[in-house]
Every structure is written in C-alpha cells, then in structure tokens.
C-alpha atoms as a PDB file:
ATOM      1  CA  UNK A   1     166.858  -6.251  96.095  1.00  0.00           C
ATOM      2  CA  UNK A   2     169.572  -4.087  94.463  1.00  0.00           C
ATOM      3  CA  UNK A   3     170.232  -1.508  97.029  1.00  0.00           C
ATOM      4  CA  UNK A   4     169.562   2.619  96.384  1.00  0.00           C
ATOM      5  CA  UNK A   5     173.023   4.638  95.581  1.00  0.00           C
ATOM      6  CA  UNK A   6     172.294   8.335  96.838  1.00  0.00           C
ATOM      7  CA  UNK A   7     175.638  10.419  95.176  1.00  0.00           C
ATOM      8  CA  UNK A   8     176.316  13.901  96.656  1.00  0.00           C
ATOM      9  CA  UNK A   9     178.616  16.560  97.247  1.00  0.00           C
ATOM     10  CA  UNK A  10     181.619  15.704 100.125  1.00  0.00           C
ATOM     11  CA  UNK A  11     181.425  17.959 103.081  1.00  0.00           C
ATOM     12  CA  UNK A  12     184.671  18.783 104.995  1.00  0.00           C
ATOM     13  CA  UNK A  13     183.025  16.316 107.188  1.00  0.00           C
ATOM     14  CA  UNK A  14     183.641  13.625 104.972  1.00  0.00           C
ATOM     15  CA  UNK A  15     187.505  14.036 105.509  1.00  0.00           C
ATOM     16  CA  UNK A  16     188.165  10.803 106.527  1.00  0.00           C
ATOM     17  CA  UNK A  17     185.805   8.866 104.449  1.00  0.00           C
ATOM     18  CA  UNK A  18     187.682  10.251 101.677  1.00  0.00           C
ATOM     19  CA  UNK A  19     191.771   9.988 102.493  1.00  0.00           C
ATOM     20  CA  UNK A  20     190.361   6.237 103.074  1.00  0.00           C
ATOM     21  CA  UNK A  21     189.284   6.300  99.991  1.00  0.00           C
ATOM     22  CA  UNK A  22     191.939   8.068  98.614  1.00  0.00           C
ATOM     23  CA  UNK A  23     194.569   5.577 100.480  1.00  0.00           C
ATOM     24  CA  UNK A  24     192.274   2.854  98.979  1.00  0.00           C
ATOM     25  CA  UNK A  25     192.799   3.603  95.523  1.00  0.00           C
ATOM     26  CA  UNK A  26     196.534   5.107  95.797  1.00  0.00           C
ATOM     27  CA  UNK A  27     198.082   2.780  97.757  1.00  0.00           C
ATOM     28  CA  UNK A  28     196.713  -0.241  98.017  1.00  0.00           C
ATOM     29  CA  UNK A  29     194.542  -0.854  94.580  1.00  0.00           C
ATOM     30  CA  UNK A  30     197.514   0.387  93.042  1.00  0.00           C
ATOM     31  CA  UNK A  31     199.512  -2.494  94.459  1.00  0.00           C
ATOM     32  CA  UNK A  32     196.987  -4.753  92.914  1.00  0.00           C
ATOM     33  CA  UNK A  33     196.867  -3.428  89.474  1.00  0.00           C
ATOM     34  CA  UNK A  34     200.240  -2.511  89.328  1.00  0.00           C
ATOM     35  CA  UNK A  35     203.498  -4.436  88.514  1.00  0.00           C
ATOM     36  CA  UNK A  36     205.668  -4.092  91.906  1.00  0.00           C
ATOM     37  CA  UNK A  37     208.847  -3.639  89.897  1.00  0.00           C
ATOM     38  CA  UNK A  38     206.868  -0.403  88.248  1.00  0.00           C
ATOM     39  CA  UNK A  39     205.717   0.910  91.926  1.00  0.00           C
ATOM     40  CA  UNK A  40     208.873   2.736  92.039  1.00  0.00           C
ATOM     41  CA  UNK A  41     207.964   5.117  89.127  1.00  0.00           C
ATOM     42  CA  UNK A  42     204.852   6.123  90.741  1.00  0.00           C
ATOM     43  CA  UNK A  43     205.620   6.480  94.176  1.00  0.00           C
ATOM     44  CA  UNK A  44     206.115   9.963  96.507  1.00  0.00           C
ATOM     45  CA  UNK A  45     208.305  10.505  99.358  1.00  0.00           C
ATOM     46  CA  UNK A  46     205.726  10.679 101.806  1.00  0.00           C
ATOM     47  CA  UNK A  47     202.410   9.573 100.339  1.00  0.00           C
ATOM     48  CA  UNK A  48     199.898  10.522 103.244  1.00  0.00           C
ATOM     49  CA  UNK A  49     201.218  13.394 102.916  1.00  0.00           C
ATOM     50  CA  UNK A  50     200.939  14.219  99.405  1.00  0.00           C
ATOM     51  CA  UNK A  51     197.101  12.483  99.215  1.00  0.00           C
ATOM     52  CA  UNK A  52     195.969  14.571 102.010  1.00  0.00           C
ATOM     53  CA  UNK A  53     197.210  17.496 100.011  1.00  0.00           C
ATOM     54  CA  UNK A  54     195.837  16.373  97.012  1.00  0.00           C
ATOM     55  CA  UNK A  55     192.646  16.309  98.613  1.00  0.00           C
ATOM     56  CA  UNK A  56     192.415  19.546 100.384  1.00  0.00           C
ATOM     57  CA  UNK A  57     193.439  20.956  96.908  1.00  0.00           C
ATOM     58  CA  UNK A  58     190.473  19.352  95.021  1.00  0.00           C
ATOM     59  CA  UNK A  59     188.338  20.211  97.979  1.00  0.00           C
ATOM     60  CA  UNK A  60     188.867  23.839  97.705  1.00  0.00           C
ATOM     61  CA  UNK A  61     189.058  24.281  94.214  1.00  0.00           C
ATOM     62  CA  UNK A  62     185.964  26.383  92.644  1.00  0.00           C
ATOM     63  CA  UNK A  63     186.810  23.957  89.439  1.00  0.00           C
ATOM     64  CA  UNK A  64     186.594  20.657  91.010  1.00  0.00           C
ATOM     65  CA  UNK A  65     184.053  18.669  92.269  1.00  0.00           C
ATOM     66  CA  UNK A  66     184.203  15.411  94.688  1.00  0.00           C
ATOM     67  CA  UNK A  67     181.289  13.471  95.186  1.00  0.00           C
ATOM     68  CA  UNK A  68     180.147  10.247  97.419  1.00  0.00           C
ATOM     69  CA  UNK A  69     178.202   7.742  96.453  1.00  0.00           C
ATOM     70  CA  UNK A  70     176.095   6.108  99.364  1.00  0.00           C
ATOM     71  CA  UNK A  71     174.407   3.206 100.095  1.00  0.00           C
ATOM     72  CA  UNK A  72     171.777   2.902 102.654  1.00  0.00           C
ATOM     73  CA  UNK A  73     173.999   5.287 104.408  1.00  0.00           C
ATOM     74  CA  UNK A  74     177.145   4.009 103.913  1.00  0.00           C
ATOM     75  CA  UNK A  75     179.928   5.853 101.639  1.00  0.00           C
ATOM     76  CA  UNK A  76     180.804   2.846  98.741  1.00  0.00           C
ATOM     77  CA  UNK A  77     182.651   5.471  96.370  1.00  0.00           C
ATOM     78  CA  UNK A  78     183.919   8.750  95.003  1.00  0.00           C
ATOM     79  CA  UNK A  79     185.089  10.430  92.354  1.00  0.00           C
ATOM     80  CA  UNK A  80     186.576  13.691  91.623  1.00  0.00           C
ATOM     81  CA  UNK A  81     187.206  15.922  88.606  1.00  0.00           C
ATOM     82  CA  UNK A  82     188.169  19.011  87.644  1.00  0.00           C
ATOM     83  CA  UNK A  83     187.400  21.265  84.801  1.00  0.00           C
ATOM     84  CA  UNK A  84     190.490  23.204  83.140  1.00  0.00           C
ATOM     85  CA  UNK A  85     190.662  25.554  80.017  1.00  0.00           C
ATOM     86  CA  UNK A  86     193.149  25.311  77.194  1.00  0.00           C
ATOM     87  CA  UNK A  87     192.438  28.438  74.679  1.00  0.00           C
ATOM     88  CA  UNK A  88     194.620  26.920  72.127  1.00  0.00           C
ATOM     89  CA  UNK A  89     192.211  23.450  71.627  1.00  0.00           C
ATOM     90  CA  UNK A  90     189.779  22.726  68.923  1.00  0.00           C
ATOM     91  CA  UNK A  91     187.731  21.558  72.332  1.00  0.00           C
ATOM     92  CA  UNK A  92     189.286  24.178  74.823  1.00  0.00           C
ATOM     93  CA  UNK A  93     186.719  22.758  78.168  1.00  0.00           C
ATOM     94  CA  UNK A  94     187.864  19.464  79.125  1.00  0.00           C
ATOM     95  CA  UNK A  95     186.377  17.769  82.637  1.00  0.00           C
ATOM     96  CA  UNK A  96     189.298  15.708  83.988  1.00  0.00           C
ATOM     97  CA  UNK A  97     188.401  12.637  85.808  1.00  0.00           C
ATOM     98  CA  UNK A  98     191.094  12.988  88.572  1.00  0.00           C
ATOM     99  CA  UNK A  99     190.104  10.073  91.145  1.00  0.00           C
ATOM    100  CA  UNK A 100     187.147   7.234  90.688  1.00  0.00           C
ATOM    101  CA  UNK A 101     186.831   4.548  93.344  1.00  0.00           C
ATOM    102  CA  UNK A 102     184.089   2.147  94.163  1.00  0.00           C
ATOM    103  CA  UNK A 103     184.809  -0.535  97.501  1.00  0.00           C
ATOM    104  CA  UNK A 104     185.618  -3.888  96.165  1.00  0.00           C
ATOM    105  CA  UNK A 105     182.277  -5.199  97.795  1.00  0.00           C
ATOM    106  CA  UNK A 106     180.251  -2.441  95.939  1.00  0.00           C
ATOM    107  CA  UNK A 107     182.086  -3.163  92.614  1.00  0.00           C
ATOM    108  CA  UNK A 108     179.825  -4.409  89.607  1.00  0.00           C
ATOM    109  CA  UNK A 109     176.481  -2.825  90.842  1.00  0.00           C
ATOM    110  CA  UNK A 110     176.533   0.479  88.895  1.00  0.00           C
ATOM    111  CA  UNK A 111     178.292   2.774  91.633  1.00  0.00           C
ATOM    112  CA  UNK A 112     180.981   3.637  89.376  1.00  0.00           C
ATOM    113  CA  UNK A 113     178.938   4.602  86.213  1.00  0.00           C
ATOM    114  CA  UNK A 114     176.676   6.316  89.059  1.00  0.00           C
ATOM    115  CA  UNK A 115     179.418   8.161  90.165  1.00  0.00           C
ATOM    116  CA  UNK A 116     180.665   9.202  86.123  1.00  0.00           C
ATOM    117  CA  UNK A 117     177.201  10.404  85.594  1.00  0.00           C
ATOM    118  CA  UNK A 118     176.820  12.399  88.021  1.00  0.00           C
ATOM    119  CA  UNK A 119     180.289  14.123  87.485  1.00  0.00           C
ATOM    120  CA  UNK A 120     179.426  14.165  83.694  1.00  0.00           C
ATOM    121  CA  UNK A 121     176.117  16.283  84.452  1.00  0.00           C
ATOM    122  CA  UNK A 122     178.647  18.981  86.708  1.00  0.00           C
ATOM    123  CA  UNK A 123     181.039  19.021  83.972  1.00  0.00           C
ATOM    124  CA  UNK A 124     178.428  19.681  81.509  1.00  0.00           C
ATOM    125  CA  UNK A 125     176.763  21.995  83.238  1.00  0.00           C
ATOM    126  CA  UNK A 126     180.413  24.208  83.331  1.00  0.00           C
ATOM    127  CA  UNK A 127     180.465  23.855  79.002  1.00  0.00           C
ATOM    128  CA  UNK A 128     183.061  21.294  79.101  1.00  0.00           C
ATOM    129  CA  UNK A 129     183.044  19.918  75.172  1.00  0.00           C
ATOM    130  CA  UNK A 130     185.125  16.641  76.352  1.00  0.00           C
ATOM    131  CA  UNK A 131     185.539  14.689  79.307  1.00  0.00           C
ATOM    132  CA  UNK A 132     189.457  12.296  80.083  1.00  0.00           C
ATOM    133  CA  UNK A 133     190.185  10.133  82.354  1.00  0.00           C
ATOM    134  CA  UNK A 134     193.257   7.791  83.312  1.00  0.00           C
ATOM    135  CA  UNK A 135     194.413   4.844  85.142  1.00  0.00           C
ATOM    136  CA  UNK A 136     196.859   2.224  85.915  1.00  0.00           C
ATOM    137  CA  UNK A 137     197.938   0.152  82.335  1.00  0.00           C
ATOM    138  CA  UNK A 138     197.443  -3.064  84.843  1.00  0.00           C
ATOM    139  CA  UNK A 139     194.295  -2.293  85.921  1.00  0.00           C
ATOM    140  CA  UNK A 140     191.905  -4.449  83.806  1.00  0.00           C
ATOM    141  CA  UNK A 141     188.452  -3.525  85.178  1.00  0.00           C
ATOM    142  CA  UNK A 142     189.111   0.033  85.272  1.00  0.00           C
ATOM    143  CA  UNK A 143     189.850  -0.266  81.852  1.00  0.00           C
ATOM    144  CA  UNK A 144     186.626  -2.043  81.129  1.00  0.00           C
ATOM    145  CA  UNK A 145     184.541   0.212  82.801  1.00  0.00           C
ATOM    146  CA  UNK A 146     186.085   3.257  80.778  1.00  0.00           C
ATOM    147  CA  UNK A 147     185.222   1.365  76.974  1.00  0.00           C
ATOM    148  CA  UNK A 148     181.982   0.470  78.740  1.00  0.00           C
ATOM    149  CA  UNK A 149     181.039   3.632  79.556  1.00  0.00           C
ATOM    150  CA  UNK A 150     182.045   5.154  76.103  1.00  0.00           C
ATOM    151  CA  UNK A 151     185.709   5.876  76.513  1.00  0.00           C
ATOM    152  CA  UNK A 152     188.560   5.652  74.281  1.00  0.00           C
ATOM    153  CA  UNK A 153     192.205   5.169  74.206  1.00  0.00           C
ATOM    154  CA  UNK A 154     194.110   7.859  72.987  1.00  0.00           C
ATOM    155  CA  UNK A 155     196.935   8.322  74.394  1.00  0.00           C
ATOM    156  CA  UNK A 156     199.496   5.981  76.144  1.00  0.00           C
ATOM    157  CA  UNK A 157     202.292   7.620  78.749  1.00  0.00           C
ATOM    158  CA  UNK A 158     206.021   5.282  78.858  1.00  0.00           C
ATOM    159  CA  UNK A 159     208.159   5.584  82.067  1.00  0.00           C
ATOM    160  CA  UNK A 160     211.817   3.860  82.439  1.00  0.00           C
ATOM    161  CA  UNK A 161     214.614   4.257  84.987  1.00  0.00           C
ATOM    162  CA  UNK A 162     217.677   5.785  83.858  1.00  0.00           C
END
C-alpha cells in the first residue's frame, strides 16, 4: 500500500523539521552530488548560520511559500519558492523554485512532484506566467525529475578560481 502524502503550509513550529531539511539538502546532498574539488565555490563562512537565515527570510516573506509534505505524520519533504516581478520581461511573474527536498527513503514515490504541484497551484494562483528552478550540475536525479516534470534547460552558470 503506497502510503498518503498530506502537503501543507510550515508553521514556525516546524523550525527544526525544516533547518534539518535545509542542512539535508545544503550540506550533505550537496556533498553527494557535488564534485569535492567544486565545494569550495559554493560554500559560506558559517553555513548554519546563513541556512537559518535563509529560512527565517523565506518564512517571513509575503512572496514565498514553504510547504511540508507528510506521511502518515511524518515530514518526508519541502519545498520553497518565491514569486518575484521583473517589469522589463516578455513574462514579468516568474515563481522561483528556491529549495526542493524529499528524504532519501521517501525518494521515487511522488513526494517531490507532490511537493512541485502544490507550489505550482500557489504560484499560479499569484499570476506567475513561468515557473525556474535550479540545482547542482552533479546531481543526476534532480535533474531527471526537472525534464520529468516538464522542465527545460536554459541556462547554464560557470564558476572558476582565480
């Protein structure tokens, strides 16, 4: 029996569901999906830091929305977006997929494409005539989920060291 994902809204009470999940995704999935001689180009001076505040922003932000998946009570996911506003576009209403996460053990049974409808239906409901997202270049079934789920490549970002 394939078990029922509920998705909602995070509550401040949620806080520490989500810097897990936060920590999950930006510390150590990234180490998975991402080459350790790159890790230097993403990194931040003090990274629990900077996630918490990341967070708290997102959590606050009349424009963003974080939601939970759950299963039989249990939080397996999140994502968050944001929707921003550039007058000068063709499609000026973009939803930007900021964070998408789904436990390794909950991976493959529809949370994620749970969790990018639900944030689809917010962001249409706020006009948004296009939705992005982005993730790690290393991070195979990320990428897979995005074509799967009707996303396309457009644009690839080059770092180096000087």
């Amino acid at each position: 029996m394939v078990p029922t994902i509920q998705v909602r809204e995070a509550r401040d009470a949620d806080g520490d569901v989500l810097i897990g999940f936060h920590q999950s995704l930006y510390q150590a999935h990234r180490d998975e999906v991402v080459e350790k001689d790159d890790l230097p180009l993403l990194e931040y001076r003090d990274y629990d830091r900077v996630l918490g505040e990341d967070l708290q922003a997102l959590l606050r932000s009349p424009n963003s929305h974080v939601l939970i998946a759950e299963s039989e009570g249990v939080a397996v996911g999140y994502i968050t977006g944001q929707t921003t506003v550039e007058p000068r576009r063709v499609l000026p209403r973009r939803g930007v997929v900021e964070d998408w996460y789904v436990t390794p053990e909950a991976r493959g049974a529809g949370v994620g494409a749970r969790l990018l409808r639900e944030l689809e239906e917010r962001f249409a409901t706020a006009g948004c005539d296009v939705i992005e997202s982005a993730t790690w270049s290393g991070n195979e079934g990320a990428r897979r989920a995005h074509d799967a789920l009707g996303f396309r490549e457009i644009r690839v970002v080059y770092r180096k060291r000087t």
